[in-house]
C-alpha atoms as a PDB file:
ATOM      1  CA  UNK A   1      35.376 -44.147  44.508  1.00  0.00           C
ATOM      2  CA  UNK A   2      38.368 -43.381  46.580  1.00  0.00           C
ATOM      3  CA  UNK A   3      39.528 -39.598  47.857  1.00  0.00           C
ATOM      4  CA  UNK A   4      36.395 -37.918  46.290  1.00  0.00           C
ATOM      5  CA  UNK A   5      34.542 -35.029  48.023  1.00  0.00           C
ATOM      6  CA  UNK A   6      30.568 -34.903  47.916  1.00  0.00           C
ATOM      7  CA  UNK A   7      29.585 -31.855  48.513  1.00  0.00           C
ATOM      8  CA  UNK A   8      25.972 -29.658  48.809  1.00  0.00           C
ATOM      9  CA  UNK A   9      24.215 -32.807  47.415  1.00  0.00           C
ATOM     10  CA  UNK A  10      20.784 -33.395  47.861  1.00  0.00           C
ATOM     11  CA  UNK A  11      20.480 -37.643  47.529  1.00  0.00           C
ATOM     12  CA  UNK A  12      16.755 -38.322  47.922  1.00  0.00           C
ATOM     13  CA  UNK A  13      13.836 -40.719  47.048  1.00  0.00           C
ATOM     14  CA  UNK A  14      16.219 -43.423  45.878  1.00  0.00           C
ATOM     15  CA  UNK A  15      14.658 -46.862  45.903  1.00  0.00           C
ATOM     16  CA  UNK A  16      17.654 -48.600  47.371  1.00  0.00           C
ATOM     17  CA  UNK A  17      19.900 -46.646  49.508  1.00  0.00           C
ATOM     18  CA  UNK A  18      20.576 -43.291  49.559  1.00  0.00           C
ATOM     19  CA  UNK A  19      24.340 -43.816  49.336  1.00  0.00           C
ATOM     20  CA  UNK A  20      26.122 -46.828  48.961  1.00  0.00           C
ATOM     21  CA  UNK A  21      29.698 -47.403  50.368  1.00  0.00           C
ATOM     22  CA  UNK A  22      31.635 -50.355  49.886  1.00  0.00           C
ATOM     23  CA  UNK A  23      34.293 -52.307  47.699  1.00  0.00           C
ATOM     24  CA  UNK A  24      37.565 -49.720  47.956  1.00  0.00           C
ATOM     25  CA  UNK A  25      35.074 -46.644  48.339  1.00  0.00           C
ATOM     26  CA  UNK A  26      37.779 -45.428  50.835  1.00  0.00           C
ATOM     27  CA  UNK A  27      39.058 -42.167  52.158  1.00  0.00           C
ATOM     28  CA  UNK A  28      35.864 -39.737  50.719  1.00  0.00           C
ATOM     29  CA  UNK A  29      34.396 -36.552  52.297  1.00  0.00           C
ATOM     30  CA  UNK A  30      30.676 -36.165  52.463  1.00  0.00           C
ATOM     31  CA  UNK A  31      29.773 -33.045  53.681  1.00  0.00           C
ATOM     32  CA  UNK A  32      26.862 -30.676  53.725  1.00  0.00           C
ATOM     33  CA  UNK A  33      24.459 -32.836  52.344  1.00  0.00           C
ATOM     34  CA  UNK A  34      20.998 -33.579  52.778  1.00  0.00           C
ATOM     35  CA  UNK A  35      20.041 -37.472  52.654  1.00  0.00           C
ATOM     36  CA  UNK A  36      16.657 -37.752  52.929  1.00  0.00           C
ATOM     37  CA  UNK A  37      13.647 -39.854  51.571  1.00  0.00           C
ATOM     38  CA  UNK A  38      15.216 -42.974  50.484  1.00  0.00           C
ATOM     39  CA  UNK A  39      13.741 -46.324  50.158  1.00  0.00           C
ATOM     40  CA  UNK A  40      16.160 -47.968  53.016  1.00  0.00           C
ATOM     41  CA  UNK A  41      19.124 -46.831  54.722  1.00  0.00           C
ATOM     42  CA  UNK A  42      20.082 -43.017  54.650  1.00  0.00           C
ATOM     43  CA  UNK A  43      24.264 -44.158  54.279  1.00  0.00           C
ATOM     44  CA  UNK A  44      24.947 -47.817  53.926  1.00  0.00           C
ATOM     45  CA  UNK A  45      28.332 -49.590  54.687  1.00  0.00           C
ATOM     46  CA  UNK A  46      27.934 -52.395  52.974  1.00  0.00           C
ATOM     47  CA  UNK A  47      29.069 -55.790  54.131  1.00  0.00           C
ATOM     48  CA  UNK A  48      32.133 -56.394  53.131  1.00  0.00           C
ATOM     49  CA  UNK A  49      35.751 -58.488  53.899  1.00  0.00           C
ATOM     50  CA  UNK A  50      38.118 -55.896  55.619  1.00  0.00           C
ATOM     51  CA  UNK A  51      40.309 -55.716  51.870  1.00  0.00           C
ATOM     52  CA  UNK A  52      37.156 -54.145  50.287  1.00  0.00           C
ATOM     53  CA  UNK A  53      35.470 -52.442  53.051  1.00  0.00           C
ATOM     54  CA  UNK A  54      34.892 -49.039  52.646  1.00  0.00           C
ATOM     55  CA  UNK A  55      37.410 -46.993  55.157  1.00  0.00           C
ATOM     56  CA  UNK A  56      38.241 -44.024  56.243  1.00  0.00           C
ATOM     57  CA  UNK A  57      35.556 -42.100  54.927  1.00  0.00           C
ATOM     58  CA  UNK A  58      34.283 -39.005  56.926  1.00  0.00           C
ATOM     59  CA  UNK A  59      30.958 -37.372  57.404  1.00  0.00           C
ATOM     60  CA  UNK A  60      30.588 -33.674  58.443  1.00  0.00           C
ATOM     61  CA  UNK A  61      27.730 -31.348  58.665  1.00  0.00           C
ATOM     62  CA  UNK A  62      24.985 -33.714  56.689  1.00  0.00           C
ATOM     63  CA  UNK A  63      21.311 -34.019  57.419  1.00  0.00           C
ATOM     64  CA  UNK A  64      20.027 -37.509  57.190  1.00  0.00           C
ATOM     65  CA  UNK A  65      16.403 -37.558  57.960  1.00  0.00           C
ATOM     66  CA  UNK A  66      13.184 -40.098  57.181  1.00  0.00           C
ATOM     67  CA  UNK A  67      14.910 -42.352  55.470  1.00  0.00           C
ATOM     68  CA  UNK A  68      13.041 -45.815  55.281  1.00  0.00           C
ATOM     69  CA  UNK A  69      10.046 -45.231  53.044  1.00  0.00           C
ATOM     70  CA  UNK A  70      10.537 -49.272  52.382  1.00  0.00           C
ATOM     71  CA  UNK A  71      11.054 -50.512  55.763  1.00  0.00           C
ATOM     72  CA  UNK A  72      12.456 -49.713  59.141  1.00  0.00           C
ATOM     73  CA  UNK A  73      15.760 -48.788  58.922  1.00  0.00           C
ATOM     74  CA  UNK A  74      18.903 -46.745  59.819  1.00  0.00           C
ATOM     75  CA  UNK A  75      20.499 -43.145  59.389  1.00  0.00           C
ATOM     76  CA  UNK A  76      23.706 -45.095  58.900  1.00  0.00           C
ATOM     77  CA  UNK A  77      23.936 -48.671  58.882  1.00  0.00           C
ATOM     78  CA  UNK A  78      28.160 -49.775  59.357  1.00  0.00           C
ATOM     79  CA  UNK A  79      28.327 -53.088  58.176  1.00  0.00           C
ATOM     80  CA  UNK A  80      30.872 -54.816  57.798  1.00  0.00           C
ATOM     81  CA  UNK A  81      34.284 -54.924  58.192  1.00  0.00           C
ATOM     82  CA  UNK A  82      34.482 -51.190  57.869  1.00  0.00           C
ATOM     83  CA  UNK A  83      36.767 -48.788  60.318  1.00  0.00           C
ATOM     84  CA  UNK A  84      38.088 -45.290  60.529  1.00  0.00           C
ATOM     85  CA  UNK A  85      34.837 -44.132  59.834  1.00  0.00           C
ATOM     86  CA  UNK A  86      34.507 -40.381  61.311  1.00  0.00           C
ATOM     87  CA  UNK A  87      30.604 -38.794  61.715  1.00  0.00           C
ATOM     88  CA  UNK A  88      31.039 -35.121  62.986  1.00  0.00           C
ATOM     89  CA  UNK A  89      28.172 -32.647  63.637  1.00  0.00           C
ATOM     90  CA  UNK A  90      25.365 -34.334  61.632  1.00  0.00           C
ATOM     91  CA  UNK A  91      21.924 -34.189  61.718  1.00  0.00           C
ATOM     92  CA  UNK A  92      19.976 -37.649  62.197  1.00  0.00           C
ATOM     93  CA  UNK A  93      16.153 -37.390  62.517  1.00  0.00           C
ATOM     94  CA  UNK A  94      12.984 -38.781  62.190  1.00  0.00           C
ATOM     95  CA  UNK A  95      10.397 -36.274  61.431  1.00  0.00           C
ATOM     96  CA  UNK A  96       7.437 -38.597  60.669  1.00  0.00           C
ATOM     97  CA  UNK A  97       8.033 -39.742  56.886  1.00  0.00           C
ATOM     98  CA  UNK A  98       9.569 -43.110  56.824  1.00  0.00           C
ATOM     99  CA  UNK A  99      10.786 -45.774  59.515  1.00  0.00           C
ATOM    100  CA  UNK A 100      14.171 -44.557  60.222  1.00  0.00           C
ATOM    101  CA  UNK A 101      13.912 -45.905  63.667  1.00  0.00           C
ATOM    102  CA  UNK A 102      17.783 -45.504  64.425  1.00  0.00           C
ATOM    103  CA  UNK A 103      20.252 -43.610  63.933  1.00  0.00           C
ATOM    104  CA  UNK A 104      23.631 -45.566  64.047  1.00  0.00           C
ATOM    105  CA  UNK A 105      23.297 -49.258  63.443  1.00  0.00           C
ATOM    106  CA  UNK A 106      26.697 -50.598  64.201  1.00  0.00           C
ATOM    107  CA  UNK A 107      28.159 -54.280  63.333  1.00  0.00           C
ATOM    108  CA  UNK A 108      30.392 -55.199  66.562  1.00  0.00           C
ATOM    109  CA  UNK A 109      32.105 -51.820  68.393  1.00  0.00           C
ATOM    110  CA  UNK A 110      31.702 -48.188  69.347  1.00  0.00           C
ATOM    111  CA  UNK A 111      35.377 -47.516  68.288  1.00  0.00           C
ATOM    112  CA  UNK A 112      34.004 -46.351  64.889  1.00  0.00           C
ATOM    113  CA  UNK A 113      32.163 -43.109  66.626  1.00  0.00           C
ATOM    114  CA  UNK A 114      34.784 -41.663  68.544  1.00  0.00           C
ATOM    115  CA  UNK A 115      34.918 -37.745  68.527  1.00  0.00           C
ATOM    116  CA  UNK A 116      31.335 -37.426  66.794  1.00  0.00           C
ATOM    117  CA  UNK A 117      28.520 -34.921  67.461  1.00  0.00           C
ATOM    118  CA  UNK A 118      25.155 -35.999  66.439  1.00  0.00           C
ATOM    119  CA  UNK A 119      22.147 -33.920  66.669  1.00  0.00           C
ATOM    120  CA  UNK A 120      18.614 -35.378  67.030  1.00  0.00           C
ATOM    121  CA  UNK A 121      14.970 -34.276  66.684  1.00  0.00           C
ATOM    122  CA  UNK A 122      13.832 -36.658  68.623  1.00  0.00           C
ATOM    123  CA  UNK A 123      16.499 -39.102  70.788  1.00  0.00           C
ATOM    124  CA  UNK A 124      13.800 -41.690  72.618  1.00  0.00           C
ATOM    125  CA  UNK A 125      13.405 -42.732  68.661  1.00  0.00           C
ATOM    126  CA  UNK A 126      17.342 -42.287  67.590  1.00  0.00           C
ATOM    127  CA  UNK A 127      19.790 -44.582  69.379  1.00  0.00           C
ATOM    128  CA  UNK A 128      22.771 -46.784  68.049  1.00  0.00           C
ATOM    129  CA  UNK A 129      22.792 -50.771  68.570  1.00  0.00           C
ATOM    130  CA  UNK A 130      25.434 -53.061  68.687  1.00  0.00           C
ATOM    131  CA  UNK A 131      24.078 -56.169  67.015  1.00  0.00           C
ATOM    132  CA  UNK A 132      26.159 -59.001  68.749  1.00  0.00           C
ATOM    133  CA  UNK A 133      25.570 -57.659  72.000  1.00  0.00           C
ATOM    134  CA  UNK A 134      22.178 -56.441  71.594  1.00  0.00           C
ATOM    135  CA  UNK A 135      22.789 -53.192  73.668  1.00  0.00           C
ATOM    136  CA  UNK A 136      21.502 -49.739  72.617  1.00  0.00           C
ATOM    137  CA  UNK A 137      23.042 -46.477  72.948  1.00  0.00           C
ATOM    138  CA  UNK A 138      21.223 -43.332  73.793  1.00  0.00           C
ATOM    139  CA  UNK A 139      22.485 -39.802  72.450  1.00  0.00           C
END
């Protein structure tokens, strides 16, 4: 999907993901949704090649909360190649349901998060990591 809006959405007890971004999904709007529920990863950025990572996609005024019903997992996990990605005043939580353990799970850099405001329940549980340097990020 590229230059969609999503929009007052609520994407929930999904198996998989609750959504799914990758191959040319680029330059979307997600906003006032409630994620929520789903069997791994709240958002996914899959992992793709930069030609078919999803860019430029933006995030505003979501809730993603107890995702993970499967396994541990993440509010968002960036994979890949993906950039331009903007999260503004969202909602990540844990309220007890599920093992969303982190918030942001990031692939290599922070450059992907400038500018964002995230909100947390609970922020000793909700932090971002950088894989390849195995540092975490506190909010």
């Amino acid at each position: 999907m590229q230059n969609g809006i999503f929009r007052n959405n609520k994407v929930y007890a999904n198996g998989d993901n609750g959504i799914s971004i990758g191959h040319h999904d680029t330059d979307n709007i997600f906003y006032n949704n409630h994620i929520y529920e789903n069997g791994f990863q709240g958002v996914l950025f899959r992992n793709e090649t930069e030609q078919n990572s999803g860019h430029r996609n933006t995030f505003t005024n979501n809730i993603i909360e107890n995702n993970g019903m499967k396994e541990e997992s993440s509010g968002f996990l960036i994979g890949g190649e993906t950039r331009d990605i903007v999260l503004t005043n969202n909602t990540i939580r844990s309220l007890g349901r599920g093992n969303q353990s982190t918030a942001i799970l990031l692939p290599r850099d922070l450059q992907i998060l400038l500018q964002q405001i995230i909100k947390y329940q609970d922020p000793r549980r909700l932090f971002a990591k950088n894989r390849e340097k195995r540092r975490h990020f506190r909010y």
